[in-house]
Protein backbone atom coordinates (compact mmCIF):
# COMPACT_ATOMS: atom_id res chain seq x y z
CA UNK A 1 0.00 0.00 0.00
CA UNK A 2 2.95 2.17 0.92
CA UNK A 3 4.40 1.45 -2.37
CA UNK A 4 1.60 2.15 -4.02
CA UNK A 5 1.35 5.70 -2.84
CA UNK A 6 4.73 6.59 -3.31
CA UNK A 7 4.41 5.61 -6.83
CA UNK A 8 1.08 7.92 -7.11
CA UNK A 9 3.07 10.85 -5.71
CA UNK A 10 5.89 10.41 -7.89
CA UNK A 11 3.45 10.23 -10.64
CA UNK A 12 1.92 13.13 -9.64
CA UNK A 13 5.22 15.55 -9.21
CA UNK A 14 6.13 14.32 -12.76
CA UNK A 15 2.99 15.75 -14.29
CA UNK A 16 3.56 18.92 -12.58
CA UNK A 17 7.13 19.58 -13.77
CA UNK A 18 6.07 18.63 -17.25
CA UNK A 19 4.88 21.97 -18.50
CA UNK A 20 8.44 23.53 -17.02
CA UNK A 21 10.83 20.95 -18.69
CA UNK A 22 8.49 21.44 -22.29
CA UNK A 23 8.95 25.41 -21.37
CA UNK A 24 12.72 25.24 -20.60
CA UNK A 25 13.09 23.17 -23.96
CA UNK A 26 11.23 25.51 -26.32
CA UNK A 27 13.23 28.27 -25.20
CA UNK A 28 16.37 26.19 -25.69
CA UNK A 29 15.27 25.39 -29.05
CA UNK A 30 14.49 29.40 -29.85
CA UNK A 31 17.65 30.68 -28.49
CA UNK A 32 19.25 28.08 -30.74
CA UNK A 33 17.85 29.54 -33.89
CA UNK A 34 18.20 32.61 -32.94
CA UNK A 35 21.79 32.73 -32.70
CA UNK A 36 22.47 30.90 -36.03
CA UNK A 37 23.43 33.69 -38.63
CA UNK A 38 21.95 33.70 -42.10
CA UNK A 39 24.43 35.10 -44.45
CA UNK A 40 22.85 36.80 -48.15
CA UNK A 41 24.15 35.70 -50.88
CA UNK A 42 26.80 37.59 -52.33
CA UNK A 43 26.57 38.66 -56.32
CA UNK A 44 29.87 37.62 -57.70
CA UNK A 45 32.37 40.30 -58.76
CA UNK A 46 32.96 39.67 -62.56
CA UNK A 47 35.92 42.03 -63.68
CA UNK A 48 35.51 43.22 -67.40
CA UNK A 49 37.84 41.27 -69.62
CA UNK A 50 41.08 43.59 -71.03
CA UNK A 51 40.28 43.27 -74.83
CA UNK A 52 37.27 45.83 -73.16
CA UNK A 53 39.36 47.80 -70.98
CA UNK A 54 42.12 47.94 -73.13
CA UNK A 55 40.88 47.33 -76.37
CA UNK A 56 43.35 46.73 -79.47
CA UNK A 57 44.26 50.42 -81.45
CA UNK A 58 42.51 51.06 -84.58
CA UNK A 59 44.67 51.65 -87.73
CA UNK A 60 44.87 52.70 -91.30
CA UNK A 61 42.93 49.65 -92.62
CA UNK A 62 41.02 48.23 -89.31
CA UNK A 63 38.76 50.19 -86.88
CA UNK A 64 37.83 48.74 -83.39
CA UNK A 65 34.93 49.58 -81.51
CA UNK A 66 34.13 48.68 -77.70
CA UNK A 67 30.70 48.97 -76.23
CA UNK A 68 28.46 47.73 -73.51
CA UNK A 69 25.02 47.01 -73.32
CA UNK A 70 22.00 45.16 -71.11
CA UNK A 71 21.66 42.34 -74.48
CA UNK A 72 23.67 41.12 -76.86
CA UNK A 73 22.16 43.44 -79.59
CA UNK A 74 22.54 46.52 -77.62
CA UNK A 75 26.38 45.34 -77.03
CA UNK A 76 27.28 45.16 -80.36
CA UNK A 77 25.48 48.70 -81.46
CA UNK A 78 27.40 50.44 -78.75
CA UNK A 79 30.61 49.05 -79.88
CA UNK A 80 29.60 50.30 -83.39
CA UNK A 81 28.57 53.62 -82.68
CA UNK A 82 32.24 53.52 -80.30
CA UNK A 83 33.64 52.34 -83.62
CA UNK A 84 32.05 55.35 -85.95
CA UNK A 85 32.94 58.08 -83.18
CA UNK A 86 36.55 57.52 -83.32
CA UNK A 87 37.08 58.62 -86.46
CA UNK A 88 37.83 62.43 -86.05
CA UNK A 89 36.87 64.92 -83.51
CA UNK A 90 34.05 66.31 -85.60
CA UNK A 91 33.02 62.83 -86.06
CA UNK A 92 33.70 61.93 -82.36
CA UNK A 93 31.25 65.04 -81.40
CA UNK A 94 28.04 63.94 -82.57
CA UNK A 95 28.28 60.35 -80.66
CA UNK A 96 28.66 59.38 -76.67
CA UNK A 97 30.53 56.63 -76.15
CA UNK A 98 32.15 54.93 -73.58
CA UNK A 99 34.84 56.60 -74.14
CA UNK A 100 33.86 59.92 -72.85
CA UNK A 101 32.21 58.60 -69.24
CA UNK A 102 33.75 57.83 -65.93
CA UNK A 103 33.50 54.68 -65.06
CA UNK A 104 31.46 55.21 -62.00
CA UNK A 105 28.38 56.34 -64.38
CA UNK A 106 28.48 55.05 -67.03
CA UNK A 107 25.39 52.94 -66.94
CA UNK A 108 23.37 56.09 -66.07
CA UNK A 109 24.70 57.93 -68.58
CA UNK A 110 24.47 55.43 -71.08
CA UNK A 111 20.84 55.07 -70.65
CA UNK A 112 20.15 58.73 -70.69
CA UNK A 113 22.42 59.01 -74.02
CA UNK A 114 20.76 56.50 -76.03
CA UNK A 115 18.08 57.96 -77.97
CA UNK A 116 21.20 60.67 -78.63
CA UNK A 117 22.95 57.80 -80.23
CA UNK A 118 19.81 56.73 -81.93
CA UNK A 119 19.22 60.07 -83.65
CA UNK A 120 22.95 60.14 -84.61
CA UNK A 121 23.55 56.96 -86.36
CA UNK A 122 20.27 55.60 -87.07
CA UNK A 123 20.40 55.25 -91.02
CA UNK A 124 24.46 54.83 -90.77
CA UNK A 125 24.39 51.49 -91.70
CA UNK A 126 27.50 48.94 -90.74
CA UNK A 127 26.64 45.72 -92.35
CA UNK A 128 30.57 44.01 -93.22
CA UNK A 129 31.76 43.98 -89.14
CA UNK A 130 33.73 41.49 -87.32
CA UNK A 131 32.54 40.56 -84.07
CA UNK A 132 35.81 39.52 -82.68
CA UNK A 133 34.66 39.22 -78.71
CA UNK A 134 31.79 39.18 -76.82
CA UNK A 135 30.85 38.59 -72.74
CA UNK A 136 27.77 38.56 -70.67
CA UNK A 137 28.78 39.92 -67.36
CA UNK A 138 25.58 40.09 -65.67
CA UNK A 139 21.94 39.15 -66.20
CA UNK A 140 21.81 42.31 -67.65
CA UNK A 141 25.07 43.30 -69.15
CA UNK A 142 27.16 42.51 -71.73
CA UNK A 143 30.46 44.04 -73.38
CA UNK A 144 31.25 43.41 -77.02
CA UNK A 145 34.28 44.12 -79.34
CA UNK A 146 34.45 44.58 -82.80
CA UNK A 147 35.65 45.68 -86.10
CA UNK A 148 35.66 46.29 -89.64
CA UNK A 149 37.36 47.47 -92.25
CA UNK A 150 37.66 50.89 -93.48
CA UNK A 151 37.82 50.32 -97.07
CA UNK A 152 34.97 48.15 -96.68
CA UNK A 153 32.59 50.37 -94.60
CA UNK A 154 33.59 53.21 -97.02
CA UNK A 155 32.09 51.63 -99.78
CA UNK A 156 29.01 50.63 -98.00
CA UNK A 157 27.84 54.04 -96.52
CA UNK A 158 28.87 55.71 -99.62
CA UNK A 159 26.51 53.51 -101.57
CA UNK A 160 23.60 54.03 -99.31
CA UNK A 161 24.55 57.88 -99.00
CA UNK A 162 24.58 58.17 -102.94
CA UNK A 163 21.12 56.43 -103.06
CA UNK A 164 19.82 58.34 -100.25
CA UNK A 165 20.89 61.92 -101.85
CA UNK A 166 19.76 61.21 -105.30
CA UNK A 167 16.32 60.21 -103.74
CA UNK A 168 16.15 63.44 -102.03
CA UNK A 169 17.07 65.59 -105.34
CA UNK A 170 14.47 63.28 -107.31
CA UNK A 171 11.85 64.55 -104.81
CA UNK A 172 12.94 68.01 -104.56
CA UNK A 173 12.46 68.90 -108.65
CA UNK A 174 8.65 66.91 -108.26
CA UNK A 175 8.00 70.44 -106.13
CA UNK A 176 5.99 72.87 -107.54
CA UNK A 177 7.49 76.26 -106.50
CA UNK A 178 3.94 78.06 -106.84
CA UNK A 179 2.54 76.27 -104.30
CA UNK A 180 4.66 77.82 -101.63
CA UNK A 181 3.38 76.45 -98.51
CA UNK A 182 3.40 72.62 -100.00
CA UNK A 183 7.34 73.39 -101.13
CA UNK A 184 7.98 75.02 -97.80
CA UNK A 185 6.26 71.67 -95.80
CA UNK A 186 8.07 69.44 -97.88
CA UNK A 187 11.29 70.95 -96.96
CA UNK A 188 10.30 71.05 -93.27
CA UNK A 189 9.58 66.95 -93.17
CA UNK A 190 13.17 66.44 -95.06
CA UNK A 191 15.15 68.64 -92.17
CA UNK A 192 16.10 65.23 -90.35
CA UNK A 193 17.47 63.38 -93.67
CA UNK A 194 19.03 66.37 -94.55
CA UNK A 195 20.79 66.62 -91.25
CA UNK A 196 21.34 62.72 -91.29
CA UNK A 197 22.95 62.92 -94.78
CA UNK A 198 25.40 65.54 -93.50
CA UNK A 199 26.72 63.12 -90.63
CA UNK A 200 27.21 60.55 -92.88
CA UNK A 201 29.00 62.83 -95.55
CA UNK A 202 31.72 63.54 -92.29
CA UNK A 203 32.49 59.63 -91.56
CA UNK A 204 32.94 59.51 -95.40
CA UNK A 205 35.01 62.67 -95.69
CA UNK A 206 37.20 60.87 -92.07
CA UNK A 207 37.11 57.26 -93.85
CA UNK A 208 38.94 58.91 -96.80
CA UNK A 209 40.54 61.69 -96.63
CA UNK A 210 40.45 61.91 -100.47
CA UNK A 211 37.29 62.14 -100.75
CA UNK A 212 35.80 64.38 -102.62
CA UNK A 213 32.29 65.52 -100.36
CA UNK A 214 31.90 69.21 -101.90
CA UNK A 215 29.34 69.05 -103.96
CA UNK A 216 27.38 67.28 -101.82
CA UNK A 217 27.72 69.78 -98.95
CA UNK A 218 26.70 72.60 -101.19
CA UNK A 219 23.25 70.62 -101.44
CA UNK A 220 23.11 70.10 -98.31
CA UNK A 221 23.60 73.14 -96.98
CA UNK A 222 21.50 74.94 -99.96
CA UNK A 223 18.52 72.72 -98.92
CA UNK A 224 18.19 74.31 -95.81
CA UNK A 225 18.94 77.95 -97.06
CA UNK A 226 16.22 77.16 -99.25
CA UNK A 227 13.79 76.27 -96.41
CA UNK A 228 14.54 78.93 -94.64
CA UNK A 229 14.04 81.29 -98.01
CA UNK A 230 10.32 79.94 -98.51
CA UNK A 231 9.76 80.58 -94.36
CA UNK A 232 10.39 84.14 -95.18
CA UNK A 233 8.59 84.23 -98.40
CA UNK A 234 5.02 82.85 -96.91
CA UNK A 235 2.27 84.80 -96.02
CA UNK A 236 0.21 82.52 -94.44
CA UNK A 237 -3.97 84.20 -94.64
CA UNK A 238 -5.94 83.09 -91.70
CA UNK A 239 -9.68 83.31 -92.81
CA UNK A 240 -12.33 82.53 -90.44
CA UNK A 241 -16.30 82.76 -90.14
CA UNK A 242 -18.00 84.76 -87.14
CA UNK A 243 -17.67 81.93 -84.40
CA UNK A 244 -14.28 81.58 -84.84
CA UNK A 245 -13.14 85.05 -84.50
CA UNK A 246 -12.29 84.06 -80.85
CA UNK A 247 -9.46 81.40 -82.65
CA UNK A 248 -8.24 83.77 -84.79
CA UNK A 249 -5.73 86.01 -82.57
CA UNK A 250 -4.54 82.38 -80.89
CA UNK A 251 -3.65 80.94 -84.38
CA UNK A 252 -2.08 84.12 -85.54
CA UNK A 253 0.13 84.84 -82.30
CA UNK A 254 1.49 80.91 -82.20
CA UNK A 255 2.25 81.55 -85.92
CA UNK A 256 4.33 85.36 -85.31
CA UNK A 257 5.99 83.40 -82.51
CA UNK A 258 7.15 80.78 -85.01
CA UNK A 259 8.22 83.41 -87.46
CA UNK A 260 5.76 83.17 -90.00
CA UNK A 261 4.29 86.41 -91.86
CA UNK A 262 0.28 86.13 -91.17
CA UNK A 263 -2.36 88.07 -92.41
CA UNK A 264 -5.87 88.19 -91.34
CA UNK A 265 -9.23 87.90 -94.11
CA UNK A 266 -13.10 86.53 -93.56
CA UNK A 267 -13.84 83.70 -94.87
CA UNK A 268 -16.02 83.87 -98.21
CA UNK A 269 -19.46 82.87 -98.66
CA UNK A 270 -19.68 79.23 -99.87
CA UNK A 271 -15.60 78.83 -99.77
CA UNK A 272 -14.54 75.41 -101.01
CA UNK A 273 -11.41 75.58 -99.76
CA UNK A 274 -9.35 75.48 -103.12
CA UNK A 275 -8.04 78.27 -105.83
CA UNK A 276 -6.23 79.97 -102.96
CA UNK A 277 -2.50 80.04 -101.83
CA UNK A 278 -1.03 79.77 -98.49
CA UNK A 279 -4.39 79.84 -96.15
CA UNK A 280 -5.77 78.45 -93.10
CA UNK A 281 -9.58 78.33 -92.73
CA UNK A 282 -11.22 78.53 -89.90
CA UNK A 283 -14.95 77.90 -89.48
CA UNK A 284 -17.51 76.72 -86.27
CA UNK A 285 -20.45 75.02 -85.33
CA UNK A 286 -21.96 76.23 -81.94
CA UNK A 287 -24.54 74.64 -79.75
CA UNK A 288 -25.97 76.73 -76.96
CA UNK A 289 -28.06 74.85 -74.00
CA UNK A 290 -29.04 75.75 -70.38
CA UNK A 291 -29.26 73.78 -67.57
CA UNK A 292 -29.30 74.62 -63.71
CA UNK A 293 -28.94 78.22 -64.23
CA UNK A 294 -25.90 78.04 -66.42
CA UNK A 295 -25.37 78.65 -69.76
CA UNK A 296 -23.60 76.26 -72.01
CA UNK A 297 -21.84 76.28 -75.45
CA UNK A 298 -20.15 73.55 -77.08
CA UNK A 299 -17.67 74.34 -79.97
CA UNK A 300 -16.75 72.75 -83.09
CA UNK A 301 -13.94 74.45 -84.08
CA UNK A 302 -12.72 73.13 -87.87
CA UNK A 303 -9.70 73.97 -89.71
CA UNK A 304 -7.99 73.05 -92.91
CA UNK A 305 -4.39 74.58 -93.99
CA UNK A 306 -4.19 74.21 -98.02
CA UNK A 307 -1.59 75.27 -100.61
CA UNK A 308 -3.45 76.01 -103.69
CA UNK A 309 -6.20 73.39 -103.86
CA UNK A 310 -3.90 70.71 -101.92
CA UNK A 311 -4.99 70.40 -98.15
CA UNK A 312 -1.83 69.88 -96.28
CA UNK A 313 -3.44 69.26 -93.10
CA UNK A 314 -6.28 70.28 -91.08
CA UNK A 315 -7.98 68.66 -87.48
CA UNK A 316 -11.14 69.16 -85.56
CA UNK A 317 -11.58 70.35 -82.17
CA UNK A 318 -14.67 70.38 -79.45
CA UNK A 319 -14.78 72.87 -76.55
CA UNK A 320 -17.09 73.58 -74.25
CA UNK A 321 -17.76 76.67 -72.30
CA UNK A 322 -20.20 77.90 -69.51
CA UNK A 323 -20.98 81.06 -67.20
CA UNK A 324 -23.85 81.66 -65.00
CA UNK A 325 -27.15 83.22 -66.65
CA UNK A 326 -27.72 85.78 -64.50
CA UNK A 327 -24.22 87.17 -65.44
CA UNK A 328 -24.35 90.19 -67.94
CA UNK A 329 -23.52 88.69 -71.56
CA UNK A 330 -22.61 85.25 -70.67
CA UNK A 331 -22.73 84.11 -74.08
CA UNK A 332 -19.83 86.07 -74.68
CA UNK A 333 -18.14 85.09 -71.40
CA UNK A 334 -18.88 81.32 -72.06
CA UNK A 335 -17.27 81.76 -75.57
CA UNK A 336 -14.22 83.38 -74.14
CA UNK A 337 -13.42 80.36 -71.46
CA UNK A 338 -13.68 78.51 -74.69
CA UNK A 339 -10.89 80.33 -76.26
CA UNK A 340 -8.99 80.19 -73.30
CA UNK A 341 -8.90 76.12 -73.83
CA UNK A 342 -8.07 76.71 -77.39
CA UNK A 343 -4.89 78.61 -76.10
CA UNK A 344 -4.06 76.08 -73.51
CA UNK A 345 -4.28 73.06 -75.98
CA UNK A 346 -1.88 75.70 -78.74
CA UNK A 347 0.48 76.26 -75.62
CA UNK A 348 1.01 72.87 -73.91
CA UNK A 349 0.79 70.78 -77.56
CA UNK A 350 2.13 73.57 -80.14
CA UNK A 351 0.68 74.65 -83.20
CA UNK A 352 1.37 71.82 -85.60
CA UNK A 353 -0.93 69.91 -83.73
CA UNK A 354 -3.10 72.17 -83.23
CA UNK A 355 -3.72 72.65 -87.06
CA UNK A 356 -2.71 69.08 -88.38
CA UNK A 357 1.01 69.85 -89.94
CA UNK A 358 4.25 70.34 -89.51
CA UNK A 359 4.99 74.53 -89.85
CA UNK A 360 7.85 74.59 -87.23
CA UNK A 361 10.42 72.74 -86.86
């Protein structure tokens, strides 16, 4: 019996310490994990090879080219455009390359010069290279080298620049002078080839220095003396009907801004819009409503820019206006927060799309 009770109290002591020992051994078991460090991974270093670094001289035959990008495309285009701009200083100033940036930045400021690059050597083609190295680096870069030869390339962007320029002088004789504005527009959408053929006539003229690039430069340069001759020979006639006579100060001060002569006409009865030089039209619907003491006009606001009977471009615009019924002619102060959109959309969008084509450039 004796027995028997020890072994109940025993029993019985157990089952009390129980919740202690399972206590004592959870916070064992947290302390343990706890103090065990987790370490991040580390990115591996991965140093940029030397034909990068220190990338091979170019020479009187070969040209060499080093560039870095986040693909393998965007690789090899840098090391082209790196390959172009070391051809002469001139050359040199119209491209950023790698060249030219610390090594600190150079991913920023290769990001924020690309589209620079783009509008620099967009249609000068390389098409003979030698891709002589490339690395991936990272996930998302990757350093290329390459070359080509200068006779080679020579021959290739002289070929395109020939077909290019004869193109342009093909189109320029199809003008018809009378037609002033058309002639004038159609010199304003050639500016960029004009500008591109000129870069390419400098590689050319630094490929080969015996290279004869005069007569070529005289166009060149006589295309946009040309375009600026026409700006100053335009009179541009603004004609509008009675609703738009609101528009008609906004159009003309955005074009006086831009330089262009304008002069100011109403719009005949039953006007077809051809047999005229040089003119913008102008003409309205309006739509008057009220509704909860308010007065409301909504604008159609039309207009169509022709050369002769050619429409060069035109667009269509709705505004809407209000002012309170009560106040003293609120037609006329409805109509004029109407006008004030009208300038806001000229102001924050400019005049060519305002009116449909390209004026300034």
């Amino acid at each position: 019996m004796n027995r028997l009770n020890l072994n109940l109290n025993n029993k019985m002591n157990i089952s009390k310490q129980l919740p202690f020992w399972l206590g004592l051994l959870t916070m064992v078991l947290l302390a343990g994990c706890g103090s065990s460090e987790v370490k991040p991974l580390a990115p591996t270093s991965i140093a940029y090879p030397t034909w990068y670094t220190q990338p091979q001289s170019a020479n009187v035959s070969q040209l060499v080219g080093a560039g870095e990008g986040e693909t393998r495309d965007e690789a090899i285009q840098a090391a082209l455009v790196d390959l172009l701009s070391q051809l002469s200083i001139e050359v040199a100033a119209s491209f950023d390359t790698r060249l030219s940036v610390h090594k600190q930045d150079f991913e920023s400021v290769e990001r924020v010069s690309e589209k620079r690059i783009q509008a620099s050597v967009a249609n000068t083609e390389i098409r003979n290279y030698q891709l002589k190295h490339i690395k991936r680096l990272a996930y998302d870069k990757t350093v290329a080298l390459v070359t080509a030869s200068r006779a080679q390339l020579f021959s290739d962007i002289k070929t395109q620049f020939d077909q290019d320029l004869a193109l342009l002088k093909s189109q320029q004789k199809q003008q018809v002078i009378e037609r002033l504005l058309a002639t004038y527009v159609f010199y304003g959408q050639h500016q960029a080839q004009v500008d591109d053929l000129a870069q390419r006539l400098k590689v050319l003229q630094a490929l080969d220095a015996h290279f004869d690039g005069v007569s070529a430069s005289r166009y060149l340069q006589g295309f946009i003396e040309k375009a600026m001759q026409l700006k100053h020979q335009l009179v541009i006639e603004v004609q509008a009907d009675a609703g738009s006579e609101k528009f008609v100060p906004l159009v003309e001060n955005a074009l006086s801004q831009a330089g262009f002569k304008v002069q100011k006409s109403p719009l005949p009865t039953g006007y077809n819009g051809a047999g005229q030089n040089s003119i913008l039209y102008l003409n309205t619907d309006v739509a008057v409503s009220e509704a909860y003491g308010f007065k409301i006009i909504r604008v159609n606001l039309r207009n169509r820019v022709m050369s002769d009977d050619q429409q060069l471009g035109g667009e269509t615009w709705t505004f809407k206006g209000q002012a309170l019924v009560k106040e003293e002619n609120a037609m006329d102060l409805a109509m004029q927060r109407v006008a004030q959109k009208a300038k806001s959309q000229i102001e924050e969008h400019g005049i060519n799309h305002f009116l449909g084509v390209n004026l300034v450039w």
